[in-house]
C-alpha atoms as a PDB file:
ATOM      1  CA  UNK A   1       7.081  29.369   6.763  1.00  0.00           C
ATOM      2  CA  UNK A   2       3.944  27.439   8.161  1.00  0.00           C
ATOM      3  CA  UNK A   3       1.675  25.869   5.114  1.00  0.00           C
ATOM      4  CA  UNK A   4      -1.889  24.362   5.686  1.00  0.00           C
ATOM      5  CA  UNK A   5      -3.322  22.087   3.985  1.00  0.00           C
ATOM      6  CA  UNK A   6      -6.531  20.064   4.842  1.00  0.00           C
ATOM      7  CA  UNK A   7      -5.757  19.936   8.449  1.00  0.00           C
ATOM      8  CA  UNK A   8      -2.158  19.125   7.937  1.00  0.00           C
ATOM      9  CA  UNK A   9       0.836  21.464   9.307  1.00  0.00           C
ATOM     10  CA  UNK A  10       4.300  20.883   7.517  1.00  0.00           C
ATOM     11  CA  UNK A  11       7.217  23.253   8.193  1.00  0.00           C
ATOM     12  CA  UNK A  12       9.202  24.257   5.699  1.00  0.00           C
ATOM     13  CA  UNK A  13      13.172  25.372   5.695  1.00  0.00           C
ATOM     14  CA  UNK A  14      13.538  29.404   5.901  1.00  0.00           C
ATOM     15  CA  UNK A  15      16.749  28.900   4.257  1.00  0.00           C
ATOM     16  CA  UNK A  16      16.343  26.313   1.149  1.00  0.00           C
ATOM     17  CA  UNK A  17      12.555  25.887   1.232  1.00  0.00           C
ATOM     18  CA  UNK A  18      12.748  22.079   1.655  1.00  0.00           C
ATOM     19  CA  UNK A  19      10.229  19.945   3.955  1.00  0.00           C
ATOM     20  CA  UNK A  20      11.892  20.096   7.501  1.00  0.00           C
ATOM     21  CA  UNK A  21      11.278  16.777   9.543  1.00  0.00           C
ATOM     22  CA  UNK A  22      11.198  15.912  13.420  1.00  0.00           C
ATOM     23  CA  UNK A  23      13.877  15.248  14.887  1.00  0.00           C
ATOM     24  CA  UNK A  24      15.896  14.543  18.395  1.00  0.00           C
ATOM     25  CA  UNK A  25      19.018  16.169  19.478  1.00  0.00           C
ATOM     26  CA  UNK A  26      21.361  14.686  21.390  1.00  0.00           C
ATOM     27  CA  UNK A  27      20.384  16.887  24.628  1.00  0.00           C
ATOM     28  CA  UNK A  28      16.772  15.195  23.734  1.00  0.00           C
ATOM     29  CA  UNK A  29      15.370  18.354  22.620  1.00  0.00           C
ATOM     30  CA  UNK A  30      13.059  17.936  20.009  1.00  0.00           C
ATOM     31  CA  UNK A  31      13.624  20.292  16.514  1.00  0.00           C
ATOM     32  CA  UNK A  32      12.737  20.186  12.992  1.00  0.00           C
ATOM     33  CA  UNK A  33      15.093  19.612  10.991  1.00  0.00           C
ATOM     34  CA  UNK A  34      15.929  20.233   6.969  1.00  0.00           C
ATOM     35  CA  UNK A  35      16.950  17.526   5.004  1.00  0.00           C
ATOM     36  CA  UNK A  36      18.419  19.234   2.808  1.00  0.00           C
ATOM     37  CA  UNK A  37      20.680  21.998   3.751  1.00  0.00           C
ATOM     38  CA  UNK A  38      20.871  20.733   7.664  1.00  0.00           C
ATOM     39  CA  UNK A  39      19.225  23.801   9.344  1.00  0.00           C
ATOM     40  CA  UNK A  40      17.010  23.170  12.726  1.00  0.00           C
ATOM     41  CA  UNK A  41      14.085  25.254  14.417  1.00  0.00           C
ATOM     42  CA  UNK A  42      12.794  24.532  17.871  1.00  0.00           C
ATOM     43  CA  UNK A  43       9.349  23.079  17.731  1.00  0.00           C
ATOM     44  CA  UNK A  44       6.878  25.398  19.651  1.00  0.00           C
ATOM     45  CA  UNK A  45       4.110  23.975  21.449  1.00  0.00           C
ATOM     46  CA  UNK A  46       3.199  19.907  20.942  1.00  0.00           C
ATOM     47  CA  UNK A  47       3.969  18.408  17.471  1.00  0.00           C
ATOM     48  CA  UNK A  48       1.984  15.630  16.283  1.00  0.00           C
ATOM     49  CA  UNK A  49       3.477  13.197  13.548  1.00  0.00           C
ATOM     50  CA  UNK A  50       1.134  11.081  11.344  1.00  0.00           C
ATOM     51  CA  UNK A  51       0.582   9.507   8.073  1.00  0.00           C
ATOM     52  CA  UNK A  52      -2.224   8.037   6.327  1.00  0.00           C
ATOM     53  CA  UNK A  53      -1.493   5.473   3.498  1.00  0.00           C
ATOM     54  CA  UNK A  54      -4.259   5.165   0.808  1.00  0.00           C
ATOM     55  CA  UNK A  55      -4.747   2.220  -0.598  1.00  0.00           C
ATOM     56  CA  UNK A  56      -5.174   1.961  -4.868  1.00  0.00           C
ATOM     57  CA  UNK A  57      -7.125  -0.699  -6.304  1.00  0.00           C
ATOM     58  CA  UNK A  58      -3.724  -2.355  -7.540  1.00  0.00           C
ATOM     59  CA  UNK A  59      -3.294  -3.103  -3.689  1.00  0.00           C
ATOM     60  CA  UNK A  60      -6.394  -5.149  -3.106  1.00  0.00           C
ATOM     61  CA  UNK A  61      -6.457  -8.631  -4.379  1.00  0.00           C
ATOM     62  CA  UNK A  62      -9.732  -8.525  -6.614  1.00  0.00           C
ATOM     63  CA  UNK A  63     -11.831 -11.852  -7.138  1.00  0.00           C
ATOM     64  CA  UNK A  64     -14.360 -11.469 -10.025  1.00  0.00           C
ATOM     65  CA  UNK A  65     -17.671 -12.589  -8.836  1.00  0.00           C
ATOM     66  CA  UNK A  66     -19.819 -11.972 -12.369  1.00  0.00           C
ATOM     67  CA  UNK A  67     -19.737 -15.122 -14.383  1.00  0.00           C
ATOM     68  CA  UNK A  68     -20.566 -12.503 -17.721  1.00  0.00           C
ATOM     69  CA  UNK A  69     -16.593 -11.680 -17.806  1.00  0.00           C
ATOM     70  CA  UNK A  70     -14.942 -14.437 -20.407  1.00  0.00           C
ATOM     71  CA  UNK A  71     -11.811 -16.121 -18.238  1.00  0.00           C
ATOM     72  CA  UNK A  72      -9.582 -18.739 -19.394  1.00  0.00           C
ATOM     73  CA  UNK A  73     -10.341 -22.363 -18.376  1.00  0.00           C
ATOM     74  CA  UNK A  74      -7.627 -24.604 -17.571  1.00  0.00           C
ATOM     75  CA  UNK A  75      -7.411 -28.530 -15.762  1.00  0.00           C
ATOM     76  CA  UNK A  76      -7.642 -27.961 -12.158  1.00  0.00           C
ATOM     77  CA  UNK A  77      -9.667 -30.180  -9.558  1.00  0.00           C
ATOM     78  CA  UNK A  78     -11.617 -28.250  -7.108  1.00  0.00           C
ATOM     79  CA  UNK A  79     -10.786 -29.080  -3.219  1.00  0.00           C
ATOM     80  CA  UNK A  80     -14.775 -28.495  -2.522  1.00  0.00           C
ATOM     81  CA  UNK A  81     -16.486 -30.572  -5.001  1.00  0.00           C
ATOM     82  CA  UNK A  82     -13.678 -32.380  -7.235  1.00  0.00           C
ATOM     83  CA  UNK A  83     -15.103 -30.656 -10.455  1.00  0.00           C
ATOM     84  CA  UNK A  84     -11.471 -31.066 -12.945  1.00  0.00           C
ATOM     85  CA  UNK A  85     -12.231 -27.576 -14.568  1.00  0.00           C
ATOM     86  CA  UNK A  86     -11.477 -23.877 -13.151  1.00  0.00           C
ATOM     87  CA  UNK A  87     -10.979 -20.455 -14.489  1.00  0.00           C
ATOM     88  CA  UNK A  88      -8.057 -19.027 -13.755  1.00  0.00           C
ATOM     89  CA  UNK A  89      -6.333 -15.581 -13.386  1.00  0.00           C
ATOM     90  CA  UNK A  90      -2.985 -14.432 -11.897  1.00  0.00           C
ATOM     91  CA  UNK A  91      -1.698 -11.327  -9.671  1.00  0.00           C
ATOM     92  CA  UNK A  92       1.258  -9.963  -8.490  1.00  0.00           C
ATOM     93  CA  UNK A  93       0.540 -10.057  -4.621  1.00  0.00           C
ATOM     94  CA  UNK A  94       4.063 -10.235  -3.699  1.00  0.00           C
ATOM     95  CA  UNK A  95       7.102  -8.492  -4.233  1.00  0.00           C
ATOM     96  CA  UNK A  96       8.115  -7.974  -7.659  1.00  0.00           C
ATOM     97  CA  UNK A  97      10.983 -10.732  -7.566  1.00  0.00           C
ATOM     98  CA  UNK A  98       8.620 -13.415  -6.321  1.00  0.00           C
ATOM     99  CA  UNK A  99       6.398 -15.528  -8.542  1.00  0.00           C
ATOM    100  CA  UNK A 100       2.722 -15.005  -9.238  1.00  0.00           C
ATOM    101  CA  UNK A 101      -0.167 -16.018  -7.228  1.00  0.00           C
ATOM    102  CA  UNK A 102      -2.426 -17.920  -9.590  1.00  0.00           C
ATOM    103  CA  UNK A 103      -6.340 -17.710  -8.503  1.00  0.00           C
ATOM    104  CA  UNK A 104      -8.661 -20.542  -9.135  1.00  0.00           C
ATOM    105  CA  UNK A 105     -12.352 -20.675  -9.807  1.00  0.00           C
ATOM    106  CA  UNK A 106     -14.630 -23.364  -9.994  1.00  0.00           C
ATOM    107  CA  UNK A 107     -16.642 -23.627 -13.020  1.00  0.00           C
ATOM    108  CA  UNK A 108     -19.588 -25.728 -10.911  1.00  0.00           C
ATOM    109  CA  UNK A 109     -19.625 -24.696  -7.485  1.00  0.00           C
ATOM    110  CA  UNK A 110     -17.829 -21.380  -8.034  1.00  0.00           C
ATOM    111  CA  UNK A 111     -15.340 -22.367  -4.841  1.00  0.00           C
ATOM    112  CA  UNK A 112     -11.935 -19.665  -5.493  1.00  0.00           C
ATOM    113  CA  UNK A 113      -8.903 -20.818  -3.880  1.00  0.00           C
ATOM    114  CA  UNK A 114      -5.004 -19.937  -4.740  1.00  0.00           C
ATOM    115  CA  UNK A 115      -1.721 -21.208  -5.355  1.00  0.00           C
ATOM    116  CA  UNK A 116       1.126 -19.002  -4.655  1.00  0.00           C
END
């Protein structure tokens, strides 16, 4: 069974109805093949594999630019001007088991930097 959708073919198992995936045999023919129960189809005509990735906003790094939002102030000298006080915020831009990165404003010159 052949299903549409926006442009995108998949192919999915005539036996077990799961996705069936690309795959090479080992005479280098190319099939699709079902994860699930094991069952393969020869491709007809030229298969073309792709994948877009969406970004969410929780995968940006975000740096507040309107000075109306209340942030926390802490002691932190600016490397631009040398000003000793900078809002601060952190985000998880690595993996999970990794620290923090902390981001830094300037309350004077409004220079960010960060500290991972």
């Amino acid at each position: 069974m052949l299903q549409r959708r926006s442009e995108c073919l998949m192919e999915f198992c005539d036996k077990c109805g799961a996705m069936m995936v690309p795959t090479t045999e080992d005479d280098g023919s190319r099939v699709l093949k079902c994860r699930s129960c094991g069952h393969t189809k020869k491709i007809k005509g030229r298969l073309t594999v792709s994948q877009n990735i969406e970004k969410t906003p929780r995968d940006k790094i975000i740096v507040v630019e309107d000075d109306s939002i209340p942030m926390p102030v802490t002691k932190e000298t600016c490397p631009k001007c040398g000003n000793t006080d900078a809002y601060y915020w952190t985000l998880q831009t690595r993996r999970g088991d990794e620290g923090a990165t902390e981001f830094y404003r300037c309350t004077e010159c409004k220079h960010t930097w960060r500290r991972y």
